[in-house]
PDB file of N, CA and C in Angstrom:
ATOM      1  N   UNK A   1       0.811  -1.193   0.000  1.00  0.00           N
ATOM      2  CA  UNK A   1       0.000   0.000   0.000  1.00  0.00           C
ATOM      3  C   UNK A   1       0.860   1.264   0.000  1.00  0.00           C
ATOM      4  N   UNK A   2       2.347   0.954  -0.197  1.00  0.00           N
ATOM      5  CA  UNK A   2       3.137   2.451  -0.385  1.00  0.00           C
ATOM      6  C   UNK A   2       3.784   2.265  -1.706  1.00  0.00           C
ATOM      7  N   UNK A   3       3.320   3.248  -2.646  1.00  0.00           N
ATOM      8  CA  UNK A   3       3.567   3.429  -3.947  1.00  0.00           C
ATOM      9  C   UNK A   3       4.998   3.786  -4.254  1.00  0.00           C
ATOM     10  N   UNK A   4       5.484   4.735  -3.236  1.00  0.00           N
ATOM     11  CA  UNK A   4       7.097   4.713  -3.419  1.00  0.00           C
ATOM     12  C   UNK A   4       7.725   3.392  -3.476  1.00  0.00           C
ATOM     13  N   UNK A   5       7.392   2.597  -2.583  1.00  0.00           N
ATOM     14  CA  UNK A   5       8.090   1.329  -2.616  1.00  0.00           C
ATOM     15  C   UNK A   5       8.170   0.586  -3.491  1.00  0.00           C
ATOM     16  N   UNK A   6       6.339   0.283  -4.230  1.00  0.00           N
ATOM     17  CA  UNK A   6       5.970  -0.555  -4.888  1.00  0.00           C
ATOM     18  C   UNK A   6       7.412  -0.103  -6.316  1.00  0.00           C
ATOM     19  N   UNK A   7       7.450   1.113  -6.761  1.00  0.00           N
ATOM     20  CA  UNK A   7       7.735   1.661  -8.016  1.00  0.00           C
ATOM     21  C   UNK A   7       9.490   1.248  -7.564  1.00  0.00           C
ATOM     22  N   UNK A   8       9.824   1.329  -6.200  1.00  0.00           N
ATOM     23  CA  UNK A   8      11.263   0.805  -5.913  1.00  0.00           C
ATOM     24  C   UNK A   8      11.497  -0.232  -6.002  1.00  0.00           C
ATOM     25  N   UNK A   9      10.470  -1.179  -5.288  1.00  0.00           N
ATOM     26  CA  UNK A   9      10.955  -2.605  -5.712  1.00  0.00           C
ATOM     27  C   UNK A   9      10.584  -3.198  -7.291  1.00  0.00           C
ATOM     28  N   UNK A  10       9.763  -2.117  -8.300  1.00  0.00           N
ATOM     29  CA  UNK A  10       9.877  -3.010  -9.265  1.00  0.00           C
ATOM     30  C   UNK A  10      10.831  -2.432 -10.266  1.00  0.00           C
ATOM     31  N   UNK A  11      11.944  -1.345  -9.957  1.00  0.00           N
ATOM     32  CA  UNK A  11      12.804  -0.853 -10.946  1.00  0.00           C
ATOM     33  C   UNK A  11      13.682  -1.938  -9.823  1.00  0.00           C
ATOM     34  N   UNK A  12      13.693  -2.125  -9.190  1.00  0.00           N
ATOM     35  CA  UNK A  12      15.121  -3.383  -8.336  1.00  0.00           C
ATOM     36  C   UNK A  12      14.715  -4.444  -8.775  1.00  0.00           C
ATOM     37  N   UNK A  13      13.477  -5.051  -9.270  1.00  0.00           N
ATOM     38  CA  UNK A  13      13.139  -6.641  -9.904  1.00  0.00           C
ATOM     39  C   UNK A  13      13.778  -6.387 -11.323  1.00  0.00           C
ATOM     40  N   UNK A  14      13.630  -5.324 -11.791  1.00  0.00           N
ATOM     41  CA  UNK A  14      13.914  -5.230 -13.385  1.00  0.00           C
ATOM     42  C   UNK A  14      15.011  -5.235 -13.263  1.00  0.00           C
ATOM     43  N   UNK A  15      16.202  -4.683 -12.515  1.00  0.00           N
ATOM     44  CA  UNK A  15      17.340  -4.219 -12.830  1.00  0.00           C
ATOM     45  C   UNK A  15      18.241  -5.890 -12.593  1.00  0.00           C
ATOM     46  N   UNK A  16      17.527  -6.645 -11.308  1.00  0.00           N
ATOM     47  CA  UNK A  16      17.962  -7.722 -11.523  1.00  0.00           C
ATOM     48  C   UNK A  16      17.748  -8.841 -11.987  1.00  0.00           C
ATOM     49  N   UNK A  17      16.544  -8.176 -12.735  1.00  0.00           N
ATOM     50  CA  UNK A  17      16.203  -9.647 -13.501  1.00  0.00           C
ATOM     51  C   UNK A  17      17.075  -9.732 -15.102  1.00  0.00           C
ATOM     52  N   UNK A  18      17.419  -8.011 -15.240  1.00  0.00           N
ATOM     53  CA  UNK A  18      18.680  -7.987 -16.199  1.00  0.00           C
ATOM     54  C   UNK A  18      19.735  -9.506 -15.849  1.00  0.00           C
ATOM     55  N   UNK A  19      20.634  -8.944 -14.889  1.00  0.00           N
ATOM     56  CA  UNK A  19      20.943  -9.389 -14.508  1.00  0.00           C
ATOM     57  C   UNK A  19      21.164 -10.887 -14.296  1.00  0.00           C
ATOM     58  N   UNK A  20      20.151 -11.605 -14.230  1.00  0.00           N
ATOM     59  CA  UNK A  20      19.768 -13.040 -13.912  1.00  0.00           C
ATOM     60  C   UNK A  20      19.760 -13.299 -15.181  1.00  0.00           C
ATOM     61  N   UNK A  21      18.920 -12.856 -16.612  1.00  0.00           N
ATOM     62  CA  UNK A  21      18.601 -12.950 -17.816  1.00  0.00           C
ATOM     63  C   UNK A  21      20.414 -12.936 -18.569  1.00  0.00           C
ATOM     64  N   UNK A  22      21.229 -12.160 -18.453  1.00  0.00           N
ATOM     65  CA  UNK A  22      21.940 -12.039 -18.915  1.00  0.00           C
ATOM     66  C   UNK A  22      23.216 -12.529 -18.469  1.00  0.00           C
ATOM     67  N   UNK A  23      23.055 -12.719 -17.128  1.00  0.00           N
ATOM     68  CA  UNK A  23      24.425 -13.447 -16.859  1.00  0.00           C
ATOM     69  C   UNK A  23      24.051 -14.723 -16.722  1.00  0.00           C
ATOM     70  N   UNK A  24      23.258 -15.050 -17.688  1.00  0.00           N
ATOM     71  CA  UNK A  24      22.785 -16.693 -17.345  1.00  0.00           C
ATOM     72  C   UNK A  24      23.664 -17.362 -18.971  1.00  0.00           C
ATOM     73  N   UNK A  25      23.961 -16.446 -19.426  1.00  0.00           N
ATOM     74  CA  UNK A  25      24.963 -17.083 -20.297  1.00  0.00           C
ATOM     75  C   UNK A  25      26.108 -17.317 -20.281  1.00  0.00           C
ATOM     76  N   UNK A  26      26.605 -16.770 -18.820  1.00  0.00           N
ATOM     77  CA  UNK A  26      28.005 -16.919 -18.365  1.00  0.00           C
ATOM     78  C   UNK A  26      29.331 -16.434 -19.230  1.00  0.00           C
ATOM     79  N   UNK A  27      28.822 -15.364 -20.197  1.00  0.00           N
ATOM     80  CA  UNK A  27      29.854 -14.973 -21.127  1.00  0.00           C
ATOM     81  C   UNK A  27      29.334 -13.426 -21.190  1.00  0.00           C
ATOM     82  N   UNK A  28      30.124 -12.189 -21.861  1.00  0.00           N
ATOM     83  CA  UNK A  28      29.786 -11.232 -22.643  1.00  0.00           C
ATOM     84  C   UNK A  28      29.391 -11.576 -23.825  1.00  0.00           C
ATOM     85  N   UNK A  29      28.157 -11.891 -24.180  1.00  0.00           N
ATOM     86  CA  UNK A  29      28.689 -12.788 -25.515  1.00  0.00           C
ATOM     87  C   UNK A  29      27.407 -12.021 -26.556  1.00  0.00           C
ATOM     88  N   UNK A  30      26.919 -12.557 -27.768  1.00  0.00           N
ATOM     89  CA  UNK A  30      26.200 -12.085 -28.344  1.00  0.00           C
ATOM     90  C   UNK A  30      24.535 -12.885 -27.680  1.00  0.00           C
ATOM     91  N   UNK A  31      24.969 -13.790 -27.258  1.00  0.00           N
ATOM     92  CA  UNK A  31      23.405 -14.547 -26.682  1.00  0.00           C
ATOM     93  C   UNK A  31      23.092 -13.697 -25.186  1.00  0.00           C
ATOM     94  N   UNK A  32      24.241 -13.056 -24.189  1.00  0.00           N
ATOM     95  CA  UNK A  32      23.776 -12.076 -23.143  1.00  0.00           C
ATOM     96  C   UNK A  32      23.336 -10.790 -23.537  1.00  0.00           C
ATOM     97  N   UNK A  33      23.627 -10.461 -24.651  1.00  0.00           N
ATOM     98  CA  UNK A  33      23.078  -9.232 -25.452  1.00  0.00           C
ATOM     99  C   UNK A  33      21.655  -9.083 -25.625  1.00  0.00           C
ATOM    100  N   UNK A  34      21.393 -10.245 -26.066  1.00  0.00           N
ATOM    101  CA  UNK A  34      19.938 -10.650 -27.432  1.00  0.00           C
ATOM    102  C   UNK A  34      19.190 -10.828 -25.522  1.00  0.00           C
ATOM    103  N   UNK A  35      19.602 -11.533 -24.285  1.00  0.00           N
ATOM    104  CA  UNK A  35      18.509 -11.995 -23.746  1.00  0.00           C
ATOM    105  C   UNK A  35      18.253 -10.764 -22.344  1.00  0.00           C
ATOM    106  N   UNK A  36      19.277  -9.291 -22.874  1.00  0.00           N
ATOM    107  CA  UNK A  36      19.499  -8.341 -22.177  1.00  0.00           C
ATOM    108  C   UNK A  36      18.353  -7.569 -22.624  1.00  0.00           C
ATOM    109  N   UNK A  37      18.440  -7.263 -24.448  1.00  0.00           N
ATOM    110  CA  UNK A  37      17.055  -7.146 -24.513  1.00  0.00           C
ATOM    111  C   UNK A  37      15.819  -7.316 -24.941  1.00  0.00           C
ATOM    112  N   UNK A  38      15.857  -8.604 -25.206  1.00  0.00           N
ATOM    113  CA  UNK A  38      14.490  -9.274 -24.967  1.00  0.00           C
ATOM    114  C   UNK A  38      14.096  -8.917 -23.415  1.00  0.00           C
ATOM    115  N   UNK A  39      14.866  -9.180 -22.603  1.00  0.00           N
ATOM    116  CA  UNK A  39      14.269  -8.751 -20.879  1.00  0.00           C
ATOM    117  C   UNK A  39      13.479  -7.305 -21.310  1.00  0.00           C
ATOM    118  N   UNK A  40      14.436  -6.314 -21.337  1.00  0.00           N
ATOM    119  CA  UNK A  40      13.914  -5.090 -21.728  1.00  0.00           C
ATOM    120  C   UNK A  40      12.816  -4.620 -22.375  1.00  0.00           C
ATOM    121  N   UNK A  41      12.593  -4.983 -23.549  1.00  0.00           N
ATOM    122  CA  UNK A  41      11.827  -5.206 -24.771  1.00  0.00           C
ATOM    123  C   UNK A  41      10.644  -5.779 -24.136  1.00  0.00           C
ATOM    124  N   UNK A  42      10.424  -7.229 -23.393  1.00  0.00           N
ATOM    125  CA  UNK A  42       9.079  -7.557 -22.826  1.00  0.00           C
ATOM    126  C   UNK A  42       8.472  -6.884 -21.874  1.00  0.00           C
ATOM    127  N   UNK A  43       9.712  -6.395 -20.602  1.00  0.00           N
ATOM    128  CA  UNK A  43       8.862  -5.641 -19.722  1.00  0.00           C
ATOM    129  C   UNK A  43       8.318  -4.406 -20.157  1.00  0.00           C
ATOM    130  N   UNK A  44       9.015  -3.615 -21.516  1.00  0.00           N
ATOM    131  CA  UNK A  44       8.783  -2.524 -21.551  1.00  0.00           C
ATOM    132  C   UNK A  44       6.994  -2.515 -22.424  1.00  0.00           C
ATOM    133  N   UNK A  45       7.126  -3.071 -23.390  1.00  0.00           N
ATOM    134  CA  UNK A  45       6.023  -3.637 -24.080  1.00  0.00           C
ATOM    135  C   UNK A  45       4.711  -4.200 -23.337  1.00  0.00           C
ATOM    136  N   UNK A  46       4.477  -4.798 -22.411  1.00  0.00           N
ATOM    137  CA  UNK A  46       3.982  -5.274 -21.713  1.00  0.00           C
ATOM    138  C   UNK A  46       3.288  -3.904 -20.329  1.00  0.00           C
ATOM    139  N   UNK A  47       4.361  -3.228 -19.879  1.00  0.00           N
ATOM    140  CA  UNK A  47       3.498  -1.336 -19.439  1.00  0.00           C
ATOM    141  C   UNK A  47       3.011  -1.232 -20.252  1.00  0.00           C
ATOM    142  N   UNK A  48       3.642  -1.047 -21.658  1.00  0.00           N
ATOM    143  CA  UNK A  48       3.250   0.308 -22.486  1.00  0.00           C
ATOM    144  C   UNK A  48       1.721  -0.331 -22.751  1.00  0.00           C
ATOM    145  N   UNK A  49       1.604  -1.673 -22.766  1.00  0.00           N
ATOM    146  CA  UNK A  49       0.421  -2.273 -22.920  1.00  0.00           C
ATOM    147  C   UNK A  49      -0.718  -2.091 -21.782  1.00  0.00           C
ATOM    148  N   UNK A  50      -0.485  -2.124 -20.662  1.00  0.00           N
ATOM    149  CA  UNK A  50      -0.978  -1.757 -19.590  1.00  0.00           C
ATOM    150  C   UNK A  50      -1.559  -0.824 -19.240  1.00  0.00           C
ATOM    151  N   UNK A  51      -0.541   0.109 -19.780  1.00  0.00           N
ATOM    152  CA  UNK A  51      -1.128   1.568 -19.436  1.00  0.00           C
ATOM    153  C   UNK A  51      -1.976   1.790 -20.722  1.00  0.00           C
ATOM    154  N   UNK A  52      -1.954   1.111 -21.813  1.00  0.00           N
ATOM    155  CA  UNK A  52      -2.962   1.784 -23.329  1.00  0.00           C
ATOM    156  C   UNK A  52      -4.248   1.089 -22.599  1.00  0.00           C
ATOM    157  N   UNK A  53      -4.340  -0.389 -21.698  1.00  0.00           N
ATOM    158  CA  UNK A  53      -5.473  -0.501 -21.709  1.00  0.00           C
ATOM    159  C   UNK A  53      -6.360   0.103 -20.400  1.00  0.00           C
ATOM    160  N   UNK A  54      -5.560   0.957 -19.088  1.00  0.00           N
ATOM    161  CA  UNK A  54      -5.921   1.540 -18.540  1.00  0.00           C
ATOM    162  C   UNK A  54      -6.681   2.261 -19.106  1.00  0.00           C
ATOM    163  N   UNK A  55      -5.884   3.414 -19.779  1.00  0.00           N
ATOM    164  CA  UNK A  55      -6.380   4.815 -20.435  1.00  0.00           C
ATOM    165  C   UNK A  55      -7.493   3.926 -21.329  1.00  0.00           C
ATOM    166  N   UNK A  56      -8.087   3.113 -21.832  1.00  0.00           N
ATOM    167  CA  UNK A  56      -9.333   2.723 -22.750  1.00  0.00           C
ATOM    168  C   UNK A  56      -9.986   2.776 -21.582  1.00  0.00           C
ATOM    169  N   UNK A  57      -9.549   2.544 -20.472  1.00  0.00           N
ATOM    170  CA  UNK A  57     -10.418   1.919 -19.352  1.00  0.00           C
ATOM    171  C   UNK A  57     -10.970   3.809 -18.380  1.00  0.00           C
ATOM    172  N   UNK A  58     -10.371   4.205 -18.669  1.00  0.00           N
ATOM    173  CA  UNK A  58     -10.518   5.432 -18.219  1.00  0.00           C
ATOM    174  C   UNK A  58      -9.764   6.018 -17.286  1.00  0.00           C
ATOM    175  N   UNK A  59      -8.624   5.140 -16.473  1.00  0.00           N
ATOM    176  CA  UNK A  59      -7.714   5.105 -15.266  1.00  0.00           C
ATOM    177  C   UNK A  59      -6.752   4.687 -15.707  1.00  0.00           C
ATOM    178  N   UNK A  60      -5.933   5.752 -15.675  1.00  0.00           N
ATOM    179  CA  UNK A  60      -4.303   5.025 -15.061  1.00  0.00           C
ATOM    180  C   UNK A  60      -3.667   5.230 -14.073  1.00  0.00           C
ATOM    181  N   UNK A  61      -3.227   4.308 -13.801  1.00  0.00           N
ATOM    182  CA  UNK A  61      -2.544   3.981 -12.310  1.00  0.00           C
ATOM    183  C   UNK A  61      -0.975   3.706 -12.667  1.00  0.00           C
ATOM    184  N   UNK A  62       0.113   4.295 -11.892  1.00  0.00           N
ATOM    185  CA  UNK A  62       1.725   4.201 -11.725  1.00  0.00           C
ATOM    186  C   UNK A  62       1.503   3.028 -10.957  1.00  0.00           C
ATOM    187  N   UNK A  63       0.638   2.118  -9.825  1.00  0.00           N
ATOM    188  CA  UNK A  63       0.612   0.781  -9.644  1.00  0.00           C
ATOM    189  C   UNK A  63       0.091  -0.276 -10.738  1.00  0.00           C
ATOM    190  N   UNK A  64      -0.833   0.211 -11.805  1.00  0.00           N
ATOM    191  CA  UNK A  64      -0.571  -0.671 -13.276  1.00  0.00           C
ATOM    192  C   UNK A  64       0.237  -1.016 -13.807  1.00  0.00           C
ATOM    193  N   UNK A  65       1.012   0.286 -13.751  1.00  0.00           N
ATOM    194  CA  UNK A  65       2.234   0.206 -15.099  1.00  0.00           C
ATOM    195  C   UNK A  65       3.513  -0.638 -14.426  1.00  0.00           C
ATOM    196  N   UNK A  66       3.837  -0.606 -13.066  1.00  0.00           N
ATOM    197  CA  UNK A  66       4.257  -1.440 -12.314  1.00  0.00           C
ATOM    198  C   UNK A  66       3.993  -2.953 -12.521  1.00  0.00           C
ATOM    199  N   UNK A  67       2.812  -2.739 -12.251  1.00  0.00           N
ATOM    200  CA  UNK A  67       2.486  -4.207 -12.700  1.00  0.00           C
ATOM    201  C   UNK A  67       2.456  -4.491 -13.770  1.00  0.00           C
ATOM    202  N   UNK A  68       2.138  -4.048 -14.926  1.00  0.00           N
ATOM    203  CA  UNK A  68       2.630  -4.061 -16.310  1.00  0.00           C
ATOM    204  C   UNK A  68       4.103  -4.448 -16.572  1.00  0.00           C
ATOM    205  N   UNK A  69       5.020  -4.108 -15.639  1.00  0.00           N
ATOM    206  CA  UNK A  69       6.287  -4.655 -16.337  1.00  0.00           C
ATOM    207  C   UNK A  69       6.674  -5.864 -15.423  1.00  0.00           C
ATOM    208  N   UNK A  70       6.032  -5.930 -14.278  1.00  0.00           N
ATOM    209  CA  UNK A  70       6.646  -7.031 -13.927  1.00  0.00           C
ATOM    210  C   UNK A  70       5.991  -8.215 -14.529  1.00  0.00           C
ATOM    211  N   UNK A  71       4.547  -7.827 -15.339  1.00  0.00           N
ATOM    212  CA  UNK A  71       3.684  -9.463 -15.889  1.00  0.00           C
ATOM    213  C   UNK A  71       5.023  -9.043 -17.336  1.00  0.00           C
ATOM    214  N   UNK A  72       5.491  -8.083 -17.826  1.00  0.00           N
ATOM    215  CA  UNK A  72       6.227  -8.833 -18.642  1.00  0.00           C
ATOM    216  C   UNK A  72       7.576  -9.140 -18.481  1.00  0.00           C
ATOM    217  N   UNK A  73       7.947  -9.449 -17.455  1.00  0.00           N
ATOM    218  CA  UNK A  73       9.256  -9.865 -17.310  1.00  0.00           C
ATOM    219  C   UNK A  73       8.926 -11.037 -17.200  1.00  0.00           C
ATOM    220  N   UNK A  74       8.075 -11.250 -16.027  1.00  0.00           N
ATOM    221  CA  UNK A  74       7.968 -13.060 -16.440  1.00  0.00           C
ATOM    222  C   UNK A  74       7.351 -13.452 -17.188  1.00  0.00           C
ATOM    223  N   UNK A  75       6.391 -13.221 -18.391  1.00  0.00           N
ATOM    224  CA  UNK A  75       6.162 -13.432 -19.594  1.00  0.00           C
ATOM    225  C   UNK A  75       7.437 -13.690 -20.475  1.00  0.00           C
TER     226      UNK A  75
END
């Protein structure tokens, strides 16, 4: 129920789910690149989706769009 937090812990899930996504190839390599941003690319896609269907909906909420990137990270 505290929105500062919520928006803190989900730029700290993203930043390490970089992280997890990309050092899971155990190299600098061109496959930690591609799955650096695909991470990126889904969570970001997945707000931007969130928030288009808020605003149809008549509300947007900074706890949507939150949740918007974390359903696409694990998507």
């Amino acid at each position: 129920h505290n929105l500062p937090f919520t928006i803190l812990g989900t730029c700290l899930l993203w930043v390490g789910w970089n992280g997890f996504n990309a050092g899971s190839a155990n190299a600098a390599s061109g496959i930690a690149a591609l799955a650096l941003v695909n991470t990126n690319v889904a969570a970001a896609s997945a707000l931007v989706t969130w928030v288009v269907i808020d605003a149809a909906r008549g509300h947007i909420a900074v706890s949507g769009a939150c949740t918007g990137s974390i359903v696409g990270l694990v998507a």
